[in-house]
ModelCIF file with pLDDT and N, C-alpha, C, O atoms, coordinates in Angstrom:
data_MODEL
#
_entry.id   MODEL 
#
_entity.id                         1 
_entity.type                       polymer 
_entity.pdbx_number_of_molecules   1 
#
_entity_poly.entity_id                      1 
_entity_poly.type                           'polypeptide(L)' 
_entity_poly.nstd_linkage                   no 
_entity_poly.nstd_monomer                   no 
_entity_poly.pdbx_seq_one_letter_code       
;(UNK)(UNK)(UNK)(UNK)(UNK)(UNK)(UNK)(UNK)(UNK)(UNK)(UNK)(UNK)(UNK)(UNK)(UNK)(UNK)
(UNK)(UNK)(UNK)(UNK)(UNK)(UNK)(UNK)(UNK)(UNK)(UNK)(UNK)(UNK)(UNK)(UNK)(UNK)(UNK)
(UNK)(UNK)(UNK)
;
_entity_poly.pdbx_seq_one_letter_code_can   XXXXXXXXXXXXXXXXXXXXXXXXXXXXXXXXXXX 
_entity_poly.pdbx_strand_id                 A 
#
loop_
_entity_poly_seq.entity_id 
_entity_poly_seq.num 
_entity_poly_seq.mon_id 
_entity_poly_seq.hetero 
1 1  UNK n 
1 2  UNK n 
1 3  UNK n 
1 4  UNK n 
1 5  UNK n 
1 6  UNK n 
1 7  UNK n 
1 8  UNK n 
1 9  UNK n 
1 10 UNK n 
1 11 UNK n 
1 12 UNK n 
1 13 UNK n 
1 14 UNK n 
1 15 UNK n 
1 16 UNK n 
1 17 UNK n 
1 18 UNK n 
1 19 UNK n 
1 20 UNK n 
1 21 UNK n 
1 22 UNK n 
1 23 UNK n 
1 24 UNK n 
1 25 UNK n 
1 26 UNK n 
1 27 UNK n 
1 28 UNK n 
1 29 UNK n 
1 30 UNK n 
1 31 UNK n 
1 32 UNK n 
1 33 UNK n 
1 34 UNK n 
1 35 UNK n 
#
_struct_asym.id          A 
_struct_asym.entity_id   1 
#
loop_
_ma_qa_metric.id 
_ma_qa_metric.mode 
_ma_qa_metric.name 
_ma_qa_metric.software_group_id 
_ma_qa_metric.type 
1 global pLDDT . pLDDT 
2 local  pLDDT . pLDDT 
#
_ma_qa_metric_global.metric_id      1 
_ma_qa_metric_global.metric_value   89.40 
_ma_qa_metric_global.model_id       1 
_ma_qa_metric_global.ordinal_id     1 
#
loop_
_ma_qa_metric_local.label_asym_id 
_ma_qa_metric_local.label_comp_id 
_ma_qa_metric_local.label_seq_id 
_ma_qa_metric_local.metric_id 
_ma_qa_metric_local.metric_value 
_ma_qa_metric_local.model_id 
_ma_qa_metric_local.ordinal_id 
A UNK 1  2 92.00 1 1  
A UNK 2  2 90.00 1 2  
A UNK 3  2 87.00 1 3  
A UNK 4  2 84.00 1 4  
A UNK 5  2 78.00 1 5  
A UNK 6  2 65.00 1 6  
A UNK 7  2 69.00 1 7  
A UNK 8  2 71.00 1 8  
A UNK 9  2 77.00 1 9  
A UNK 10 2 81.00 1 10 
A UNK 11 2 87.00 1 11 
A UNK 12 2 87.00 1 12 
A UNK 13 2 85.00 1 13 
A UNK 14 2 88.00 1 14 
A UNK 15 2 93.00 1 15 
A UNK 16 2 91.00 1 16 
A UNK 17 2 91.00 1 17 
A UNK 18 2 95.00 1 18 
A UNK 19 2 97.00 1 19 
A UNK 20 2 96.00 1 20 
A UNK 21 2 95.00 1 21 
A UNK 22 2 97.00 1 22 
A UNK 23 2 98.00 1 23 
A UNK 24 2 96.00 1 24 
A UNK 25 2 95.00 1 25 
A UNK 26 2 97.00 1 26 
A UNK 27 2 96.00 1 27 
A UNK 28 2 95.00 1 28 
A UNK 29 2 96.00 1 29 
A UNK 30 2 94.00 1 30 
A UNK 31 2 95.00 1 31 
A UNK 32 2 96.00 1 32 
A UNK 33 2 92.00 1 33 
A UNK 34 2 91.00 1 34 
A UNK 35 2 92.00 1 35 
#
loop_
_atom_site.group_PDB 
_atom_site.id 
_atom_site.type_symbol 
_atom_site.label_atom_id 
_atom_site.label_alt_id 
_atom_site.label_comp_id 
_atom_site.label_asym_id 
_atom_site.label_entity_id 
_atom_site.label_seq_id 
_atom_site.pdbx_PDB_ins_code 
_atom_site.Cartn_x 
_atom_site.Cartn_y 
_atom_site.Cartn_z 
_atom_site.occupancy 
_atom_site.B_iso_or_equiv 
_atom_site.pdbx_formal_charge 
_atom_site.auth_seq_id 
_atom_site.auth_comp_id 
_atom_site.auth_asym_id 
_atom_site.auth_atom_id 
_atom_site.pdbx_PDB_model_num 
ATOM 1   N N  . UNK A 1 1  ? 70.044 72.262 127.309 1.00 92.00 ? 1  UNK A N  1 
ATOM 2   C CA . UNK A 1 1  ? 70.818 72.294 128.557 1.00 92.00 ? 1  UNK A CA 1 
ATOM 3   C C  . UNK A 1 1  ? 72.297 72.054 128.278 1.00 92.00 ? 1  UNK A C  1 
ATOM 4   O O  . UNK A 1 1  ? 73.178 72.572 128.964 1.00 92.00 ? 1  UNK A O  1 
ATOM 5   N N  . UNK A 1 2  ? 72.540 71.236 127.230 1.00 90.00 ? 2  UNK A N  1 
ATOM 6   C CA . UNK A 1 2  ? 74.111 70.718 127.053 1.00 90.00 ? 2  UNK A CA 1 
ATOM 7   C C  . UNK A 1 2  ? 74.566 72.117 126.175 1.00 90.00 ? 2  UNK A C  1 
ATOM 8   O O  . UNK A 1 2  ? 75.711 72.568 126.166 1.00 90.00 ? 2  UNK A O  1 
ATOM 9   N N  . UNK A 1 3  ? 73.695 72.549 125.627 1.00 87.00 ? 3  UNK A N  1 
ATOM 10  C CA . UNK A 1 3  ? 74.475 73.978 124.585 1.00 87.00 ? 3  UNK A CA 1 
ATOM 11  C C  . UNK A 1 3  ? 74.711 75.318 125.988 1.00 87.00 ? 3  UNK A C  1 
ATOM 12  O O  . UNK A 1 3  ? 75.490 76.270 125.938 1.00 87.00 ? 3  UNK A O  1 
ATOM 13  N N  . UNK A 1 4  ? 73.890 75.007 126.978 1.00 84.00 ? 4  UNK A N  1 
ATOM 14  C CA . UNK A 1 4  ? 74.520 76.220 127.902 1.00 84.00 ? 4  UNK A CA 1 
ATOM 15  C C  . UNK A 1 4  ? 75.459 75.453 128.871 1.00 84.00 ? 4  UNK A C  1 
ATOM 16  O O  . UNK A 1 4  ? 76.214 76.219 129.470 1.00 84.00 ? 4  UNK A O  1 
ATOM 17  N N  . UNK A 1 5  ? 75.595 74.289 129.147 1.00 78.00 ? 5  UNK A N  1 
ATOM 18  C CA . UNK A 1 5  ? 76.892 74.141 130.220 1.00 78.00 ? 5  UNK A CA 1 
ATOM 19  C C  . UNK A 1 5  ? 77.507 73.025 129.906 1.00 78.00 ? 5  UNK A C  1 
ATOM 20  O O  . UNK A 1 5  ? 77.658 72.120 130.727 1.00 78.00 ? 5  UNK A O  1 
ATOM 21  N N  . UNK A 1 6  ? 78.035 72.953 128.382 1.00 65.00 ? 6  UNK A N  1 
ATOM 22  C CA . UNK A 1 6  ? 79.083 71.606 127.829 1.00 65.00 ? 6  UNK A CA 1 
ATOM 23  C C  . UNK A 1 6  ? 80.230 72.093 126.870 1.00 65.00 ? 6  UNK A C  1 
ATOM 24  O O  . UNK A 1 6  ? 80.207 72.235 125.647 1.00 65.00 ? 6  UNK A O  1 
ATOM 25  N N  . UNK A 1 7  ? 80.870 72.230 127.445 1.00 69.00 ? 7  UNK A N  1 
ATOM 26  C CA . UNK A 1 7  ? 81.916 72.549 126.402 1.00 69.00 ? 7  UNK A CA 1 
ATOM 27  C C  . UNK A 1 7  ? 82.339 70.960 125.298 1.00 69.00 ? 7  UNK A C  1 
ATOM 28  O O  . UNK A 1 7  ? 83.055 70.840 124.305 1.00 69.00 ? 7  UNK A O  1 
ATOM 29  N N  . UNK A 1 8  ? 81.811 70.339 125.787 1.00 71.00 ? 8  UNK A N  1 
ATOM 30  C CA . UNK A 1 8  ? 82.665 69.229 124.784 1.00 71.00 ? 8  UNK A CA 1 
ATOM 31  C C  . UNK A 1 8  ? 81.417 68.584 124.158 1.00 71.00 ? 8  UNK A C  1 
ATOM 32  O O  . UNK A 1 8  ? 80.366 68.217 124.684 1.00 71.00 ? 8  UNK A O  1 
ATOM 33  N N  . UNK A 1 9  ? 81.863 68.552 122.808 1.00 77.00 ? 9  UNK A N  1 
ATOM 34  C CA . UNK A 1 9  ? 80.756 68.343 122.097 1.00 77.00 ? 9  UNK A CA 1 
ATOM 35  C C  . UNK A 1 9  ? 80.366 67.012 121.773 1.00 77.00 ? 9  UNK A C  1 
ATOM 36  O O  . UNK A 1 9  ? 79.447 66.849 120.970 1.00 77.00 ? 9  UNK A O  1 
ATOM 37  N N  . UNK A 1 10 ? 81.239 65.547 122.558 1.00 81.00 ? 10 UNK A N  1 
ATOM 38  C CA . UNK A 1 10 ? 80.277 64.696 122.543 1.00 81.00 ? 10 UNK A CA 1 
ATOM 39  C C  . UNK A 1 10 ? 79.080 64.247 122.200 1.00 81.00 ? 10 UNK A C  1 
ATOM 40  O O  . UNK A 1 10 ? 78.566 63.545 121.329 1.00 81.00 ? 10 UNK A O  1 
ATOM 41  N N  . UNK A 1 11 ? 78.559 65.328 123.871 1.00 87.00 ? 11 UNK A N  1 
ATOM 42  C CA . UNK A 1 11 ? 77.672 65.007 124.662 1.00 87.00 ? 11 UNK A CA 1 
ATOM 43  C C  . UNK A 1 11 ? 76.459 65.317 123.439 1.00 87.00 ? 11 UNK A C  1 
ATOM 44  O O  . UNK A 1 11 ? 75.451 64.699 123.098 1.00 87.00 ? 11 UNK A O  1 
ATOM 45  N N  . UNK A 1 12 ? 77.133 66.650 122.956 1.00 87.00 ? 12 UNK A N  1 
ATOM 46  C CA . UNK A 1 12 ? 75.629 66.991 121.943 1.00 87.00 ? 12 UNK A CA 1 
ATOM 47  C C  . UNK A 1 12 ? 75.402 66.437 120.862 1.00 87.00 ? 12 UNK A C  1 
ATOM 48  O O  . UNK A 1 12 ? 74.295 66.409 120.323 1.00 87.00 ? 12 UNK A O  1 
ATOM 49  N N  . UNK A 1 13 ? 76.641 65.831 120.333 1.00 85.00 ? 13 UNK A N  1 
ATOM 50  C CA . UNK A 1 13 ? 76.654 64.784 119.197 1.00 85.00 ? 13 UNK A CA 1 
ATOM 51  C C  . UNK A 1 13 ? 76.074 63.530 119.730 1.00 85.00 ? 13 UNK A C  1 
ATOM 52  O O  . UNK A 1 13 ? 75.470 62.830 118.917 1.00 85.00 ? 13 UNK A O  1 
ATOM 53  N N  . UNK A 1 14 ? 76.144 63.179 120.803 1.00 88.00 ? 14 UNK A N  1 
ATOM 54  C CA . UNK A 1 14 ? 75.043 61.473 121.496 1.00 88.00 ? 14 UNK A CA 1 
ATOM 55  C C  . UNK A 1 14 ? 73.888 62.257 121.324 1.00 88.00 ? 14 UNK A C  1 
ATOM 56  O O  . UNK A 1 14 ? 73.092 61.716 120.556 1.00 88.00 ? 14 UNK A O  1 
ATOM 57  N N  . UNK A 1 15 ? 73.515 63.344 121.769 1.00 93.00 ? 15 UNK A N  1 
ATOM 58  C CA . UNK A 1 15 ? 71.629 64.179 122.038 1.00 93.00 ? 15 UNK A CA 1 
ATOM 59  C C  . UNK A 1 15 ? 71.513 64.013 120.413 1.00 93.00 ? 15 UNK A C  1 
ATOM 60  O O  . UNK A 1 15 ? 70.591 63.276 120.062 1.00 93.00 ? 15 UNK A O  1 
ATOM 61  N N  . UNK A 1 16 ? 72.343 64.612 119.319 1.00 91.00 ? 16 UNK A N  1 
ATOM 62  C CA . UNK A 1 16 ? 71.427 64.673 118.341 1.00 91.00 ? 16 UNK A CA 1 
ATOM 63  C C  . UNK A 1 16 ? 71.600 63.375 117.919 1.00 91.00 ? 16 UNK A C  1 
ATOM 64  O O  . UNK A 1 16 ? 70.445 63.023 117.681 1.00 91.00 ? 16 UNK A O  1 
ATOM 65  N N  . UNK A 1 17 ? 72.446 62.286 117.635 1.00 91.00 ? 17 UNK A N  1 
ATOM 66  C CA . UNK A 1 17 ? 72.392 61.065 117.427 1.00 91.00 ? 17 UNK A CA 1 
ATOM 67  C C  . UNK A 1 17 ? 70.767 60.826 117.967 1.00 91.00 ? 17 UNK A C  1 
ATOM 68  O O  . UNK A 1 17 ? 69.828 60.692 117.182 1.00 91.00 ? 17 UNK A O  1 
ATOM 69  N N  . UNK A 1 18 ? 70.650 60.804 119.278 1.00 95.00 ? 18 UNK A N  1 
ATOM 70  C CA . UNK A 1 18 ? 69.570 60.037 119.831 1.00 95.00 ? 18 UNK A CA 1 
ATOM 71  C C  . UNK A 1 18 ? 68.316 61.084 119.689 1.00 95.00 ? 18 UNK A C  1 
ATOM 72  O O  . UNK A 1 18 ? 67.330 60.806 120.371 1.00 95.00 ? 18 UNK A O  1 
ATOM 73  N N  . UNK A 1 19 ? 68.258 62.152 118.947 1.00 97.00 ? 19 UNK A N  1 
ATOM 74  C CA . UNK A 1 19 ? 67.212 62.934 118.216 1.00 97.00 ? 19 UNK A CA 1 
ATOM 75  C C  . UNK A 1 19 ? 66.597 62.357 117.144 1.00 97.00 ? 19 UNK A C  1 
ATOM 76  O O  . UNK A 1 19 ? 65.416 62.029 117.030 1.00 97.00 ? 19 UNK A O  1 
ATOM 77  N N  . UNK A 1 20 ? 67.675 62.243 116.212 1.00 96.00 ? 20 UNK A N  1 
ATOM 78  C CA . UNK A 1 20 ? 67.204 61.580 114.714 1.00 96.00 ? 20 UNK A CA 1 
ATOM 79  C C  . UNK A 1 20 ? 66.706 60.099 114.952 1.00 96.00 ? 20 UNK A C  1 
ATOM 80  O O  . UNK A 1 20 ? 65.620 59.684 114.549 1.00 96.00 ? 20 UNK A O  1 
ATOM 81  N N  . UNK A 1 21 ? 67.366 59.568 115.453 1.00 95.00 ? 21 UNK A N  1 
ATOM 82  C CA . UNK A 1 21 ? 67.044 58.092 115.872 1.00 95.00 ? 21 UNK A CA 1 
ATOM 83  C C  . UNK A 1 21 ? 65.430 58.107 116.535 1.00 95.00 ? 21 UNK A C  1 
ATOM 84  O O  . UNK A 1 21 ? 64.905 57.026 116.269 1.00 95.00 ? 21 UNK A O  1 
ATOM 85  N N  . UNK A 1 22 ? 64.855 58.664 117.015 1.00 97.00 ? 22 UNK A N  1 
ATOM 86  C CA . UNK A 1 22 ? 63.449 58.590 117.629 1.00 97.00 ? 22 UNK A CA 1 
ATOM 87  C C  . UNK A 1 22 ? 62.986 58.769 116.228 1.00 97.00 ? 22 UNK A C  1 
ATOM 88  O O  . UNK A 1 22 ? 62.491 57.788 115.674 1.00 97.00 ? 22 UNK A O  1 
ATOM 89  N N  . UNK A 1 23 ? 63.071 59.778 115.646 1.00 98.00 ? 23 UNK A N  1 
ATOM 90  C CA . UNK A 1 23 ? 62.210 60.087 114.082 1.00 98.00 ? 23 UNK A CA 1 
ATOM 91  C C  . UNK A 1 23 ? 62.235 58.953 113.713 1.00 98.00 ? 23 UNK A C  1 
ATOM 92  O O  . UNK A 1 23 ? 61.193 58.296 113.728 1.00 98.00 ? 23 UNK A O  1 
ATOM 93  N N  . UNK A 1 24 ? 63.525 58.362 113.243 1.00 96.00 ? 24 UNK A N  1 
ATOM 94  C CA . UNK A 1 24 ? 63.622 57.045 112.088 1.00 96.00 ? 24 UNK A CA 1 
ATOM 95  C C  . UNK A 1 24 ? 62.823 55.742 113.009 1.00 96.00 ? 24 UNK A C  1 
ATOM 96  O O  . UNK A 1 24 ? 62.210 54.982 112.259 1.00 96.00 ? 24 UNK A O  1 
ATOM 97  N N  . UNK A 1 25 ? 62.743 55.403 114.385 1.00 95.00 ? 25 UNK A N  1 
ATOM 98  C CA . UNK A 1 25 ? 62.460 54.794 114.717 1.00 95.00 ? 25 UNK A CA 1 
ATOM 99  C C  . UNK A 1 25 ? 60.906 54.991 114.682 1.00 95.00 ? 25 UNK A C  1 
ATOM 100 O O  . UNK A 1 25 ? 60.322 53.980 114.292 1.00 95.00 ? 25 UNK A O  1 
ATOM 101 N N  . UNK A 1 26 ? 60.103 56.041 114.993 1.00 97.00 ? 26 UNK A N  1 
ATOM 102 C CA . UNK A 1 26 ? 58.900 55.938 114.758 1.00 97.00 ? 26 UNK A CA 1 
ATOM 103 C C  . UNK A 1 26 ? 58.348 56.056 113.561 1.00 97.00 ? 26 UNK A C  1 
ATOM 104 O O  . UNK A 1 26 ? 57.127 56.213 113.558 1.00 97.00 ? 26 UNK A O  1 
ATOM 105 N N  . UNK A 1 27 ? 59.157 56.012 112.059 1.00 96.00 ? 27 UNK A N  1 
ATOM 106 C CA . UNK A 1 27 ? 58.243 55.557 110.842 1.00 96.00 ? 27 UNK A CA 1 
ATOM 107 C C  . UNK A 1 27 ? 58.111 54.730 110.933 1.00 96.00 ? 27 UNK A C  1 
ATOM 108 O O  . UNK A 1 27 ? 57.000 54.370 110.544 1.00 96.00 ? 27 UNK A O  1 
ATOM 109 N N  . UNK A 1 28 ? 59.026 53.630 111.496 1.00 95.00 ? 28 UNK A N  1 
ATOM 110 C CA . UNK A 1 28 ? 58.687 52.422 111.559 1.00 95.00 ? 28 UNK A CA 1 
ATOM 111 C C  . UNK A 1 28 ? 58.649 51.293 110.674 1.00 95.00 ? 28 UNK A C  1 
ATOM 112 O O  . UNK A 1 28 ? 58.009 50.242 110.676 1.00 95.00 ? 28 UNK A O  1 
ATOM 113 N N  . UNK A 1 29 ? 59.947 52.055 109.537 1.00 96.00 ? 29 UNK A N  1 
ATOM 114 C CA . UNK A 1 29 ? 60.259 51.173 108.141 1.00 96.00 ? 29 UNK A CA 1 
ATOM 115 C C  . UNK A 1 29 ? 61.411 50.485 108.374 1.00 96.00 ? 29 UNK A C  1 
ATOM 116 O O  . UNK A 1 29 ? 62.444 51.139 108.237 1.00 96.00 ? 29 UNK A O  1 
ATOM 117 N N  . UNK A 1 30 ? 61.514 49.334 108.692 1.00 94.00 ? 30 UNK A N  1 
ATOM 118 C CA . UNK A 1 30 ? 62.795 48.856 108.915 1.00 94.00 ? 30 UNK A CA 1 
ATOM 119 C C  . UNK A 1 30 ? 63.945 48.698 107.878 1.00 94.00 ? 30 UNK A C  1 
ATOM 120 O O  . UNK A 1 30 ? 65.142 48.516 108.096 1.00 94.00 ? 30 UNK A O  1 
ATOM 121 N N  . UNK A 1 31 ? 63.203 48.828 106.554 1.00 95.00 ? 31 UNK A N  1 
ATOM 122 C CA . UNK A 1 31 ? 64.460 49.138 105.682 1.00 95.00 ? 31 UNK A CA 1 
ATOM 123 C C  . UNK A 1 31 ? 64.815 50.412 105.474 1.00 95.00 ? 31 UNK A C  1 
ATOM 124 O O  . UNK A 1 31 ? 65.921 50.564 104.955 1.00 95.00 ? 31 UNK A O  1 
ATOM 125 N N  . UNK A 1 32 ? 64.181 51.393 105.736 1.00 96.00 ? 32 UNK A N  1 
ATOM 126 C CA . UNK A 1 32 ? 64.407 52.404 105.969 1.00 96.00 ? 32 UNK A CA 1 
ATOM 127 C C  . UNK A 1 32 ? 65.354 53.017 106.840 1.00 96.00 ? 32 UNK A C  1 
ATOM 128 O O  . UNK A 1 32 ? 66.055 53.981 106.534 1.00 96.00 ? 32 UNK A O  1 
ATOM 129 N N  . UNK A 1 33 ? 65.352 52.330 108.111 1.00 92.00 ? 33 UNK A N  1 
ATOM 130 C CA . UNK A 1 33 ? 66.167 52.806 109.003 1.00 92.00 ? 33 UNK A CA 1 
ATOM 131 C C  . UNK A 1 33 ? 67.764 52.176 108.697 1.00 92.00 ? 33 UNK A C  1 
ATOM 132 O O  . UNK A 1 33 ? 68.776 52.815 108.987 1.00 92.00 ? 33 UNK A O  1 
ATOM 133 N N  . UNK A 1 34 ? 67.787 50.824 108.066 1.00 91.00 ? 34 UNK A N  1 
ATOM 134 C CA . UNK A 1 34 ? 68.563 50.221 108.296 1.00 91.00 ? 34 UNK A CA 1 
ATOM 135 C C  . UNK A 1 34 ? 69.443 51.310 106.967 1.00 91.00 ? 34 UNK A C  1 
ATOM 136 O O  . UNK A 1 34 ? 70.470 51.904 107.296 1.00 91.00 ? 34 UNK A O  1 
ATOM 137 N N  . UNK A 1 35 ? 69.012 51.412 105.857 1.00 92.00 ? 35 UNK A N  1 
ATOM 138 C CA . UNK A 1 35 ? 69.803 52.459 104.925 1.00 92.00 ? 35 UNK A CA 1 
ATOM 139 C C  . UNK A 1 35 ? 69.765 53.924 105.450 1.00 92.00 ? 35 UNK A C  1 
ATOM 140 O O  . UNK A 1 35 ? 70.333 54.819 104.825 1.00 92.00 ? 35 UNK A O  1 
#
C-alpha cells in the first residue's frame, strides 16, 4: 500500500524495519537478535 501512495520513503523504511524485526524476533535467539 505505501509503494502505491507514498512518495517519501520513510514510511517504507519503518515497514521494512518492522518486517525483519518479526523474523529476528520469532527465532527467538536473543543473542542473535541483539548482534
Amino acid at each position: 500500500a505505501l509503494t502505491e501512495h507514498e512518495d517519501d520513503a520513510a514510511d517504507l523504511i519503518a515497514e521494512n524495519i518492522s518486517f525483519h524485526a518479526l523474523i529476528a524476533e520469532a527465532a527467538a535467539i536473543r543473542q542473535l537478535d541483539a548482534m
